[in-house]
C-alpha atoms as a PDB file:
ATOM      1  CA  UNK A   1       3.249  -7.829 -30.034  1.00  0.00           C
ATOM      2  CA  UNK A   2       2.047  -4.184 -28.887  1.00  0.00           C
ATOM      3  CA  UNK A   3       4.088  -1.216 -30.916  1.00  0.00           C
ATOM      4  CA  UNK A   4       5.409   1.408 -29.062  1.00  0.00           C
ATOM      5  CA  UNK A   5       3.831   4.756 -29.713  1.00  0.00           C
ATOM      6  CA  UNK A   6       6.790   5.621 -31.491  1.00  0.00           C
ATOM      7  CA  UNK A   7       6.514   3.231 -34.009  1.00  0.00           C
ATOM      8  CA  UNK A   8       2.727   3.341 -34.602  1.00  0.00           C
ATOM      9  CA  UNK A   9       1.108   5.246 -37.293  1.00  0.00           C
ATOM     10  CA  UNK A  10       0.119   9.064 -37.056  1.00  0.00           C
ATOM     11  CA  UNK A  11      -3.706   8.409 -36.606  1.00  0.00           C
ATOM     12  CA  UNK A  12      -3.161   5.372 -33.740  1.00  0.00           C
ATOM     13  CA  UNK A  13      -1.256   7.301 -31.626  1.00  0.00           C
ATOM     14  CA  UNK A  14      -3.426  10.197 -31.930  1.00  0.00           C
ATOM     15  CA  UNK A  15      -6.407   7.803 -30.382  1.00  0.00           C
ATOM     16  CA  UNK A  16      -3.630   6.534 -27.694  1.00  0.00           C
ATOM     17  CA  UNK A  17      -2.588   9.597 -26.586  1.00  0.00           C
ATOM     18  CA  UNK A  18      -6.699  10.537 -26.889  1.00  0.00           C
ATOM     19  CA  UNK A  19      -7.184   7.277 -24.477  1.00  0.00           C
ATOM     20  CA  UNK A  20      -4.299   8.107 -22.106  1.00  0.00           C
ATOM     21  CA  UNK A  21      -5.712  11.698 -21.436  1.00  0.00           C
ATOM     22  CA  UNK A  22      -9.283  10.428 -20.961  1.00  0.00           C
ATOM     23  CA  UNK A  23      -8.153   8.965 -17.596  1.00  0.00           C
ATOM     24  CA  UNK A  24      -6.278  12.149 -16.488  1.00  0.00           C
ATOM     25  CA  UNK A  25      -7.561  12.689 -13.229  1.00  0.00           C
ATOM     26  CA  UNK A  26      -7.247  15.479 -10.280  1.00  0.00           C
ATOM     27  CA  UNK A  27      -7.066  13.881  -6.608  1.00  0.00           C
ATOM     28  CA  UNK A  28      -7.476  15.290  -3.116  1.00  0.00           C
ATOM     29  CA  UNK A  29      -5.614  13.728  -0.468  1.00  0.00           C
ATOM     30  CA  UNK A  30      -9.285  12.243   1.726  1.00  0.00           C
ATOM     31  CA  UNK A  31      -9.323  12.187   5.244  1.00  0.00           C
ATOM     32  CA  UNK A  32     -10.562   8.714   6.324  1.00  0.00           C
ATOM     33  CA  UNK A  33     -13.906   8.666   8.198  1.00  0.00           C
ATOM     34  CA  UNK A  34     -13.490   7.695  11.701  1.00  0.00           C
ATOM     35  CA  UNK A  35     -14.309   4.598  12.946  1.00  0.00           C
ATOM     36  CA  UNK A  36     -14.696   3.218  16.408  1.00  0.00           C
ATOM     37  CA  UNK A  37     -11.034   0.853  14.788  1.00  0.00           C
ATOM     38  CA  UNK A  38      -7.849   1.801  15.879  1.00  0.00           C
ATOM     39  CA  UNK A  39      -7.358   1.982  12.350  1.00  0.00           C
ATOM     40  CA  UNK A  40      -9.313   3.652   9.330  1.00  0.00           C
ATOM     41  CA  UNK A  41      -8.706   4.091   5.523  1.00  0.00           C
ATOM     42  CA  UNK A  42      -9.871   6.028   2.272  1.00  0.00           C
ATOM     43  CA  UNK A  43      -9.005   4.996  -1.221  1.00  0.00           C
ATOM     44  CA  UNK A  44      -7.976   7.953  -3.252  1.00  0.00           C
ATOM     45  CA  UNK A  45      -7.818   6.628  -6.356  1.00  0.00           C
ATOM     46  CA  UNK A  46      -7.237   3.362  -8.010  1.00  0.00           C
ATOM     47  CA  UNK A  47      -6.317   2.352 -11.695  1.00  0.00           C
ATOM     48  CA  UNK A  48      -4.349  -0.689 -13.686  1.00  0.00           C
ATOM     49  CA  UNK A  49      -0.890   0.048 -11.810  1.00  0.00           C
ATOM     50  CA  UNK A  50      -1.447   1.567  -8.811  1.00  0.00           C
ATOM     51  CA  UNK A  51      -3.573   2.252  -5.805  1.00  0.00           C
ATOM     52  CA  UNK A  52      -3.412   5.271  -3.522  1.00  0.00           C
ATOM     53  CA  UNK A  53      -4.521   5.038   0.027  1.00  0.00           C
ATOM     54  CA  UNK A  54      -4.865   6.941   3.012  1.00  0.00           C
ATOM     55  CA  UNK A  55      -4.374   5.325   6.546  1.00  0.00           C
ATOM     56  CA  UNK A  56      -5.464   7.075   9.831  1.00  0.00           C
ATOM     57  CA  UNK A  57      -3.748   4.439  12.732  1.00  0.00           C
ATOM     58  CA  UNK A  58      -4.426   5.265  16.391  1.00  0.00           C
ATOM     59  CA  UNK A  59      -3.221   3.115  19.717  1.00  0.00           C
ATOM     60  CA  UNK A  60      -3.391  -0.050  18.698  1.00  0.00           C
ATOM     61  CA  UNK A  61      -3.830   0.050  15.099  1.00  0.00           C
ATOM     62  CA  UNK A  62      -0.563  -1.793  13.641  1.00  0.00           C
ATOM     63  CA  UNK A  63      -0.510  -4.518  11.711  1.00  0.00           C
ATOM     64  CA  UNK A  64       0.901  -7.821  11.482  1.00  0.00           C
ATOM     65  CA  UNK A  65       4.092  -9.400   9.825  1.00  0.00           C
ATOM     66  CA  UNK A  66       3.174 -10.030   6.149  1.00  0.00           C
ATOM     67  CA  UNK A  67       4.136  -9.740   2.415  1.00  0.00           C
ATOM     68  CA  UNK A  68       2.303  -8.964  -0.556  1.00  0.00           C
ATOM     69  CA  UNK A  69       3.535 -11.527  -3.767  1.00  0.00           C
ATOM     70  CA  UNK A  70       2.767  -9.129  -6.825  1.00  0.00           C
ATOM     71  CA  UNK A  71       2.898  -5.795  -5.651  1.00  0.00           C
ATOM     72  CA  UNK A  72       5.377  -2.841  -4.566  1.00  0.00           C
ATOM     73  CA  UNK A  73       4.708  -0.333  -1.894  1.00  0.00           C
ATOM     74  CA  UNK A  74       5.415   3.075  -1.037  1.00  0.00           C
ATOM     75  CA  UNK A  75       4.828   4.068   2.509  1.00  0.00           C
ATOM     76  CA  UNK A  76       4.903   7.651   3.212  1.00  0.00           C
ATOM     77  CA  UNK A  77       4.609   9.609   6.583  1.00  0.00           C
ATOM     78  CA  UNK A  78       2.149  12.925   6.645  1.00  0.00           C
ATOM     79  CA  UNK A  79       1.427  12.894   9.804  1.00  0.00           C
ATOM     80  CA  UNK A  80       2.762  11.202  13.023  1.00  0.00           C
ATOM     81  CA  UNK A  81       5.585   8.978  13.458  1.00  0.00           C
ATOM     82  CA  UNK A  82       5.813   5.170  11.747  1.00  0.00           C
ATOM     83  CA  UNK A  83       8.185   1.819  12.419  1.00  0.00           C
ATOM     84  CA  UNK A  84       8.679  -0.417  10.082  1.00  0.00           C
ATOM     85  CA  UNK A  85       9.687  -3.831  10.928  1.00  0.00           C
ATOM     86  CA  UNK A  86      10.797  -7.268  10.010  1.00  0.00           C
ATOM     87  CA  UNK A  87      11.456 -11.124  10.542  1.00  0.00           C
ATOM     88  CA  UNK A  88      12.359 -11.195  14.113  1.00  0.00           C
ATOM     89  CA  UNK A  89      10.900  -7.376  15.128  1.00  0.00           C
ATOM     90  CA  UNK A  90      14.358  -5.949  13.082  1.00  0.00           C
ATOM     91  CA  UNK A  91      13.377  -2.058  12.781  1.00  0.00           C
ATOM     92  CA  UNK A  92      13.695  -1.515   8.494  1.00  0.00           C
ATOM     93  CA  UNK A  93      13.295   2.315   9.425  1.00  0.00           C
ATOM     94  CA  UNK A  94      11.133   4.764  11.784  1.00  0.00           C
ATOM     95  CA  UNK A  95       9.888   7.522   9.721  1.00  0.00           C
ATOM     96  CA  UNK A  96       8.345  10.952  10.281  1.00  0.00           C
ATOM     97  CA  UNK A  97       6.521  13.373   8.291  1.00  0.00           C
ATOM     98  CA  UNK A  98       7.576  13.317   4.491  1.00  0.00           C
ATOM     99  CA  UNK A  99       9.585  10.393   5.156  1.00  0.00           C
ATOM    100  CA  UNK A 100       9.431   7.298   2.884  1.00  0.00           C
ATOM    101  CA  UNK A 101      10.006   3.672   2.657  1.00  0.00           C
ATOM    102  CA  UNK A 102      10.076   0.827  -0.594  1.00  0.00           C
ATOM    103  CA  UNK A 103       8.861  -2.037   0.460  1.00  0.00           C
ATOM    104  CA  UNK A 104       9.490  -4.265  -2.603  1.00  0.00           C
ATOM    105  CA  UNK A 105       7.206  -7.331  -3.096  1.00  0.00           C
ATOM    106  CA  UNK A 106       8.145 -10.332  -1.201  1.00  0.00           C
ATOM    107  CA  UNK A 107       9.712  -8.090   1.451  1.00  0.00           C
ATOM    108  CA  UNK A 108       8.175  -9.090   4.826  1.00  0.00           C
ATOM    109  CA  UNK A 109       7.186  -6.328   7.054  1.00  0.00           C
ATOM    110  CA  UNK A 110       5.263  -4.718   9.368  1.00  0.00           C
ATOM    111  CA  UNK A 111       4.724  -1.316  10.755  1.00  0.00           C
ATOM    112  CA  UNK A 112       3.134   0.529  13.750  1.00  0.00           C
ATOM    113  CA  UNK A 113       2.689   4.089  14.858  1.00  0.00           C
ATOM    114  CA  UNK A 114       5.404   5.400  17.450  1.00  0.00           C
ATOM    115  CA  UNK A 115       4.120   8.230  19.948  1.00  0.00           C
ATOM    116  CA  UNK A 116       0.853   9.844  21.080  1.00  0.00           C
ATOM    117  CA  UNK A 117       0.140  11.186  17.562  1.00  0.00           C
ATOM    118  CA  UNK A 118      -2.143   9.810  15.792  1.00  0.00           C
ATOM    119  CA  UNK A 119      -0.106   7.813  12.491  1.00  0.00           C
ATOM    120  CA  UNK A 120      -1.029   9.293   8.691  1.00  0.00           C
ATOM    121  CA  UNK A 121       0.976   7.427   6.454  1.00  0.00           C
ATOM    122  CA  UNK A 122       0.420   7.310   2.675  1.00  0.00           C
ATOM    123  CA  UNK A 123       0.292   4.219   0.770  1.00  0.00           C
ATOM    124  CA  UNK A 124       1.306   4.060  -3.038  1.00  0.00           C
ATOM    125  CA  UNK A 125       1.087   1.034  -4.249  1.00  0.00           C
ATOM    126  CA  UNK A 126       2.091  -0.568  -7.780  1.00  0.00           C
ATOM    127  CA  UNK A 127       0.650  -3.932  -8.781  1.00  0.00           C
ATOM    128  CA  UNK A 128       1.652  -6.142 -11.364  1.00  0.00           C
ATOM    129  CA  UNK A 129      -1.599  -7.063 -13.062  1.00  0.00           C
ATOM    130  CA  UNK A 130       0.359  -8.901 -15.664  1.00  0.00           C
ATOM    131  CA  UNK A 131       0.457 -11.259 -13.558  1.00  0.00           C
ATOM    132  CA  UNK A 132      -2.655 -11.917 -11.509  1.00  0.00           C
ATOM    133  CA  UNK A 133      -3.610 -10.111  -8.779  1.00  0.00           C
ATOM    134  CA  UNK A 134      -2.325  -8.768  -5.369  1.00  0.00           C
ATOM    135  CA  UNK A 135      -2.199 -11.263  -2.485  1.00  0.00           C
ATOM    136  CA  UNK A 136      -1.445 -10.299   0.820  1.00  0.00           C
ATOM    137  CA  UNK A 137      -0.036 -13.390   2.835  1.00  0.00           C
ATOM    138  CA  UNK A 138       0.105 -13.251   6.529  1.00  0.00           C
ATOM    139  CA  UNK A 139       2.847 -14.641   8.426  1.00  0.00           C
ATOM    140  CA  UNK A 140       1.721 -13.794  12.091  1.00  0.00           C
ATOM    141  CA  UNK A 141      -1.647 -14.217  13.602  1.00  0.00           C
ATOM    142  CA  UNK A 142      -4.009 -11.004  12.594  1.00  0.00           C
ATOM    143  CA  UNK A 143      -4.309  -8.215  15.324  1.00  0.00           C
ATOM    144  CA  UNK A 144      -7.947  -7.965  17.023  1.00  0.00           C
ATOM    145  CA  UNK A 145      -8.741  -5.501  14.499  1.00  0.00           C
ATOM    146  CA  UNK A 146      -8.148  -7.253  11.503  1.00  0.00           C
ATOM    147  CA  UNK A 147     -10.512 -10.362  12.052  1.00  0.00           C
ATOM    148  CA  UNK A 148     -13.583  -9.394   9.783  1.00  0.00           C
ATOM    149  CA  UNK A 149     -11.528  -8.376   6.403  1.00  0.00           C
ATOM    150  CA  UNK A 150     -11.763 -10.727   4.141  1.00  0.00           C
ATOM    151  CA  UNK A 151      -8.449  -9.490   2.386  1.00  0.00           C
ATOM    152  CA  UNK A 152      -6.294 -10.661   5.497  1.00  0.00           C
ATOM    153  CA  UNK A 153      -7.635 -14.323   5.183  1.00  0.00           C
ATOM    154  CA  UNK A 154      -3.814 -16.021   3.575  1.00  0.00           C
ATOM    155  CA  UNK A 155      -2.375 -17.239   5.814  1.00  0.00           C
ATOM    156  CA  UNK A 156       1.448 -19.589   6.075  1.00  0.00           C
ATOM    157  CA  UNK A 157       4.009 -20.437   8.488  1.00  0.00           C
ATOM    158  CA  UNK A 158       6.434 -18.035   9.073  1.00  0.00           C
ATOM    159  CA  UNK A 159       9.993 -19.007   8.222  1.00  0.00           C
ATOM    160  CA  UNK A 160      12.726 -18.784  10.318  1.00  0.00           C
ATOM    161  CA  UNK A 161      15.000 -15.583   9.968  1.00  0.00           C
END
């Protein structure tokens, strides 16, 4: 069983604390390069727990209804305007700029960008490593888009709401 820093002696949690701070590291938001997609993306950083990622989505750049099994997402607006949906097209929420949505794991969505602006949302994502890896499971047929990424391969039948 791991000890708590609390309860480890004065010279391990020195080196733990050393370790921790080894991996501080300063970020700048990226601007994704542009792509002839309707939809581009940057990582900005990734690490054990979480991922950050920037999205650039133009006309046609939304995605379909999915779920990811070991992993919690939050999606946040910078620039342009964002719907989130459900089973059955229910809206979850239509955000703008420095608005924010949980989308818990499990939770079946999908989102598009609303307007003639171009959408910026920010993705924060948490995965639970403990217990395998991220899988992104699809639920509707992938948009045009989509159809050479290898990560949006899982597919299943979508269940009745």
């Amino acid at each position: 069983m791991k000890k708590k820093p609390s309860q480890m002696l004065p010279e391990k949690k020195e080196r733990f604390h050393r370790e921790a701070e080894s991996k501080i590291a300063l970020l700048k938001y990226p601007t994704p390069t542009r792509s002839a997609q309707p939809k581009d993306v940057a990582w900005m950083s990734k690490s054990s727990l979480l991922s950050l990622i920037v999205q650039v989505v133009r006309d046609g750049g939304e995605n379909n209804l999915h779920y990811h099994n070991n992993s919690e997402t939050v999606w946040m607006v910078m620039g342009g305007r964002a719907r989130f949906c459900g089973v059955g097209d229910t809206v979850l929420g239509e955000l703008g700029p420095r608005e924010a949505i949980l989308m818990p794991g499990g939770a079946r969505y999908w989102f598009e960008k609303v307007g003639p602006e171009d959408l910026e949302p920010f993705q924060i994502v948490g995965i639970d490593r403990a217990n395998g890896d991220d899988e992104r499971v699809n639920l509707d047929d992938h948009k045009r888009w989509m159809e050479n990424d290898k990560f949006l391969k899982v597919y299943e039948e979508a269940t009745p709401a």
